[in-house]
N, C-alpha and C. Protein backbone atom coordinates (compact mmCIF):
# COMPACT_ATOMS: atom_id res chain seq x y z
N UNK A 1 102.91 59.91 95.08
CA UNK A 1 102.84 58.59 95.67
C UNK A 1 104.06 58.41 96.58
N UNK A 2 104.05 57.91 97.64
CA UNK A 2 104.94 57.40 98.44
C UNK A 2 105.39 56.18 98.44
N UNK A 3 106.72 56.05 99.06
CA UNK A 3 107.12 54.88 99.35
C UNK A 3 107.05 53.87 100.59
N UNK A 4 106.85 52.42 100.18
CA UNK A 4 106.85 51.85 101.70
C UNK A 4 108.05 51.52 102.06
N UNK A 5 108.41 51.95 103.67
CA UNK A 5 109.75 51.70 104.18
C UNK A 5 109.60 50.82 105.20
N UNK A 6 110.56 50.57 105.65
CA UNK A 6 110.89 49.35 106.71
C UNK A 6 111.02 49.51 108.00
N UNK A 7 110.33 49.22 108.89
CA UNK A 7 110.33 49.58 110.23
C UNK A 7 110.42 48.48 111.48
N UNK A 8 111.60 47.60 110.74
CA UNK A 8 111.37 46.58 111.91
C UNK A 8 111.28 45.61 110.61
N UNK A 9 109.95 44.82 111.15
CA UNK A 9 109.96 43.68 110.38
C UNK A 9 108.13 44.40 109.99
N UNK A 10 107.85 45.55 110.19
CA UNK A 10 107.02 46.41 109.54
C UNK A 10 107.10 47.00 108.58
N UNK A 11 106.00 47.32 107.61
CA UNK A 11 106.13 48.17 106.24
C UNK A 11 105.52 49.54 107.05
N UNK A 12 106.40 50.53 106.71
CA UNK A 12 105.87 51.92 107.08
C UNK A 12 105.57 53.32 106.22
N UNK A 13 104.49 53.66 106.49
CA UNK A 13 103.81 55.05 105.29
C UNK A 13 103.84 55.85 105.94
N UNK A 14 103.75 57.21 105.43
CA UNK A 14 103.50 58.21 106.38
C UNK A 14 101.99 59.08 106.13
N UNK A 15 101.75 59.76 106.75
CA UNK A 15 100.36 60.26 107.09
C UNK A 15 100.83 61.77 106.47
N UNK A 16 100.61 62.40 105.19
CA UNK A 16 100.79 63.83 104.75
C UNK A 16 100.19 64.49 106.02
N UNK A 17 101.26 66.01 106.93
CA UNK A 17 101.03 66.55 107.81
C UNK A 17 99.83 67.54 107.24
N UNK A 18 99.51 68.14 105.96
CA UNK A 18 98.22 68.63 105.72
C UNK A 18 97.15 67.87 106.31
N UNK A 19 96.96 66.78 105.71
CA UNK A 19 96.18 65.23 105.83
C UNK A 19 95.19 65.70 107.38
N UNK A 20 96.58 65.70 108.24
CA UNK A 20 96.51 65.67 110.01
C UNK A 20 96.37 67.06 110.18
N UNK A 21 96.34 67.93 109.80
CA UNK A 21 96.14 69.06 110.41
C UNK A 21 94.68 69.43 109.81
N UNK A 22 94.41 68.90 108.45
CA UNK A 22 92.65 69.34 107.79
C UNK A 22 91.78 68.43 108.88
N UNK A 23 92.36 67.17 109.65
CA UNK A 23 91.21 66.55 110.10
C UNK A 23 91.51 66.60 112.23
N UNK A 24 92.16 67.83 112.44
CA UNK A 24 92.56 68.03 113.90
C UNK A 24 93.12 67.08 114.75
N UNK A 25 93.82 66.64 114.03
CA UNK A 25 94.61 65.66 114.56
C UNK A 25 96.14 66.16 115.39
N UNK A 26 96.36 67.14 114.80
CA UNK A 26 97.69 68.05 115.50
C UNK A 26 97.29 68.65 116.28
N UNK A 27 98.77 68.56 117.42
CA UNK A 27 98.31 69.35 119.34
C UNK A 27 99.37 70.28 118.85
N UNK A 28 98.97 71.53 118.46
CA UNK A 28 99.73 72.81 118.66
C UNK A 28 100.77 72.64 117.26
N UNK A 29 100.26 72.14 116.09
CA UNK A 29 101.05 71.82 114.91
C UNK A 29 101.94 70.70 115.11
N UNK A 30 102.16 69.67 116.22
CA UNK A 30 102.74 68.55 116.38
C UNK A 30 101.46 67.80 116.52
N UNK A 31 102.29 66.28 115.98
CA UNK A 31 101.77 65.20 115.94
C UNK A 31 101.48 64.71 117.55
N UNK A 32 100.56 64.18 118.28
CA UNK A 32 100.82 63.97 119.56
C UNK A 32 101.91 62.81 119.81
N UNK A 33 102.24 62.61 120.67
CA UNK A 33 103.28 61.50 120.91
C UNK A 33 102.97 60.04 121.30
N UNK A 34 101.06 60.06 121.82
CA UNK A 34 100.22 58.78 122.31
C UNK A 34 99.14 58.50 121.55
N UNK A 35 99.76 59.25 120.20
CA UNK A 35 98.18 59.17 119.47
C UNK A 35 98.00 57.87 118.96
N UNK A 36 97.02 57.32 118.96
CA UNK A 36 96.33 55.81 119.04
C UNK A 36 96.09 55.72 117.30
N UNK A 37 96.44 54.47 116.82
CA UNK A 37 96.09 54.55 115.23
C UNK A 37 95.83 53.10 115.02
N UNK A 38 95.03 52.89 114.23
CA UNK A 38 94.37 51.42 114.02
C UNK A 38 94.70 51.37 112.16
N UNK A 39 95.20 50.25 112.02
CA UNK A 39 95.23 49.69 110.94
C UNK A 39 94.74 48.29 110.44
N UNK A 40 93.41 48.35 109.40
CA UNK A 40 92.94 47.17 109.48
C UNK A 40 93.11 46.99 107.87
N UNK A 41 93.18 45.74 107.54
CA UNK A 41 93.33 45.40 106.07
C UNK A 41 92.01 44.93 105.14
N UNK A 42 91.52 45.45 104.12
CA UNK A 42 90.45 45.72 103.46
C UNK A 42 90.41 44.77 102.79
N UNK A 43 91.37 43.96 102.01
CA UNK A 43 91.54 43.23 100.96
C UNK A 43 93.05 43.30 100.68
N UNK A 44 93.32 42.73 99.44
CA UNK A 44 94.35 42.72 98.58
C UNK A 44 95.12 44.27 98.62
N UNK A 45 96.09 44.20 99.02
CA UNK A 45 96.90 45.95 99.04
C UNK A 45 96.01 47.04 99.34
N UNK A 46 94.80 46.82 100.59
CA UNK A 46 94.32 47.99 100.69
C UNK A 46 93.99 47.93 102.01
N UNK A 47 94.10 48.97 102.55
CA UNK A 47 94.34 49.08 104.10
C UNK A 47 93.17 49.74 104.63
N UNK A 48 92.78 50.49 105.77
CA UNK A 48 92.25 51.69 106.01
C UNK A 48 92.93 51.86 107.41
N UNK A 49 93.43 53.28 107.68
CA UNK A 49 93.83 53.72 108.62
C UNK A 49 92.96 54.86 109.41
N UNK A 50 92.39 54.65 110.83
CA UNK A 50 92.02 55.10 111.41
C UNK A 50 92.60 55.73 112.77
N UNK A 51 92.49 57.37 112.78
CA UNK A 51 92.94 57.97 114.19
C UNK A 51 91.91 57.80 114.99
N UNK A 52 92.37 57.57 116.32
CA UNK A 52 91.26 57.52 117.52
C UNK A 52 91.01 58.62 117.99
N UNK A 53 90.02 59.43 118.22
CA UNK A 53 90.14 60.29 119.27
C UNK A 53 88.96 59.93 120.46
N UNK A 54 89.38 60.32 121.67
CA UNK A 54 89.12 60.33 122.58
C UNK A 54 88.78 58.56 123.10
N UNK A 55 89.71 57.55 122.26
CA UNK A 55 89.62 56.46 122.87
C UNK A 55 88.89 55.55 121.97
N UNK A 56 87.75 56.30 121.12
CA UNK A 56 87.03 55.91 119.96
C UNK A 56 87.61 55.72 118.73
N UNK A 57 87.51 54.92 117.98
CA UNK A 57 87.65 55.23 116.15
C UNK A 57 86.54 55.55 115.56
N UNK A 58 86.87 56.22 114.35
CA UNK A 58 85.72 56.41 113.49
C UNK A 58 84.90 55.72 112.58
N UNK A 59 83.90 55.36 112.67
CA UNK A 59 83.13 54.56 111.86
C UNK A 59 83.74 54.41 110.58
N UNK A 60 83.80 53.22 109.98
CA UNK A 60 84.68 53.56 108.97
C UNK A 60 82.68 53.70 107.51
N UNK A 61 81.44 53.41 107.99
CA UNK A 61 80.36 53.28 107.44
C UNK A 61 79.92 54.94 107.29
N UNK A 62 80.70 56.06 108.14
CA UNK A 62 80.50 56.88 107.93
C UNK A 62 81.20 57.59 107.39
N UNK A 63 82.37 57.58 106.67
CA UNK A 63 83.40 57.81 105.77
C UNK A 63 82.40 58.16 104.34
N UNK A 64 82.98 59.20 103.79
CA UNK A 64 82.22 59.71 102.39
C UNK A 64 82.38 58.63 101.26
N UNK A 65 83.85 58.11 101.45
CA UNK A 65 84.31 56.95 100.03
C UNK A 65 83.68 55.60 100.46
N UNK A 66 83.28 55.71 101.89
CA UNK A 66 82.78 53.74 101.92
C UNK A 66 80.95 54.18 101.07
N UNK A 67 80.61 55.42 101.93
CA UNK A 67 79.46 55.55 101.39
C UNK A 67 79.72 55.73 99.76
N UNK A 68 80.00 55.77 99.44
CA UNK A 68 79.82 56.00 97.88
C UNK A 68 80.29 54.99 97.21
N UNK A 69 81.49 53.97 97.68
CA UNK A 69 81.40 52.71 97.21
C UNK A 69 80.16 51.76 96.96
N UNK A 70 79.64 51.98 98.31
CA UNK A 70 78.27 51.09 98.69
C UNK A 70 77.21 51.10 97.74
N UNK A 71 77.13 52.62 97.69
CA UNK A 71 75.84 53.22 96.79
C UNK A 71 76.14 52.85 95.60
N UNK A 72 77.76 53.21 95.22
CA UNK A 72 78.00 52.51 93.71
C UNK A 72 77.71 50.83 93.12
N UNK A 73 77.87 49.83 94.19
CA UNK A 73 77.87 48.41 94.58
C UNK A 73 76.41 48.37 94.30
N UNK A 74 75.23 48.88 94.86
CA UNK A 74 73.99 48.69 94.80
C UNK A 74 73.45 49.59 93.48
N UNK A 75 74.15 50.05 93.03
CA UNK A 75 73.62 50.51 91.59
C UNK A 75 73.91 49.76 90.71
N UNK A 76 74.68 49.25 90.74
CA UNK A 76 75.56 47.96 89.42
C UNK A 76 75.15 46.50 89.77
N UNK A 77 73.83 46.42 91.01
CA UNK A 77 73.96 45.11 91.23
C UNK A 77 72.28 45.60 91.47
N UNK A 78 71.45 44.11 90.73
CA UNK A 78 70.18 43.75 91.13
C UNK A 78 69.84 43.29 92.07
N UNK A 79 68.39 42.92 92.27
CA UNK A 79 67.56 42.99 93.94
C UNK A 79 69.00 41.48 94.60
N UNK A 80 68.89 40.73 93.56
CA UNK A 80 69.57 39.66 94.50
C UNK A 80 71.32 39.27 94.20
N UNK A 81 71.78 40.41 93.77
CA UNK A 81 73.25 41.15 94.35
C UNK A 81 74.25 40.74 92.97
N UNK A 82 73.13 40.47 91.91
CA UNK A 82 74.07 39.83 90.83
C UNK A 82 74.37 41.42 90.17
N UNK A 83 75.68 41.58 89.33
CA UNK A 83 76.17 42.47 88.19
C UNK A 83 74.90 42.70 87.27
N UNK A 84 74.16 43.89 86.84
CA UNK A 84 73.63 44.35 85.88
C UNK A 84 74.54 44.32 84.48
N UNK A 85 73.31 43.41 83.61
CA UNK A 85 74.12 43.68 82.17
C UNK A 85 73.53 44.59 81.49
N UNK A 86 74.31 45.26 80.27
CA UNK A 86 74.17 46.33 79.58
C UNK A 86 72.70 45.66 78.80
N UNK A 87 72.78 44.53 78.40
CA UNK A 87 72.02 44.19 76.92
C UNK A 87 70.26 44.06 77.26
């Protein structure tokens, strides 16, 4: 786990360089220097951070964990969106 640091009057994380290099995000094993990054807030302490490439972001609906949240959400919930009980 990491720590959040201070960047201004910003909280700052860092991006594990594995992280960026499994998803081609590194120009020649460096980070680029104009690379575009979007940070949007999900809820309560949860973020999602998105790299742009080529000007675009990535769907965040096509992400493996939103899909599987979703699918999980509609398994635990009936036709009209209430919690399934055990009994």
């Amino acid at each position: 786990m990491q720590k959040l640091r201070t960047d201004g009057s910003s909280g700052l994380v860092t991006i594990p360089r594995a992280f960026l290099e499994k998803d081609g995000v590194l120009d020649d094993g460096e980070v680029p220097d104009e690379q575009q990054v979007d940070v949007e807030r999900l809820g309560e302490r949860a973020y999602l951070v998105r790299v742009a490439e080529d000007g675009s972001l990535p769907d965040p609906q096509e992400c493996e964990v939103v899909e599987r949240l979703a699918a999980q959400r509609i398994l635990n919930e009936d036709a009209f969106g209430r919690q399934q009980r055990a009994d």
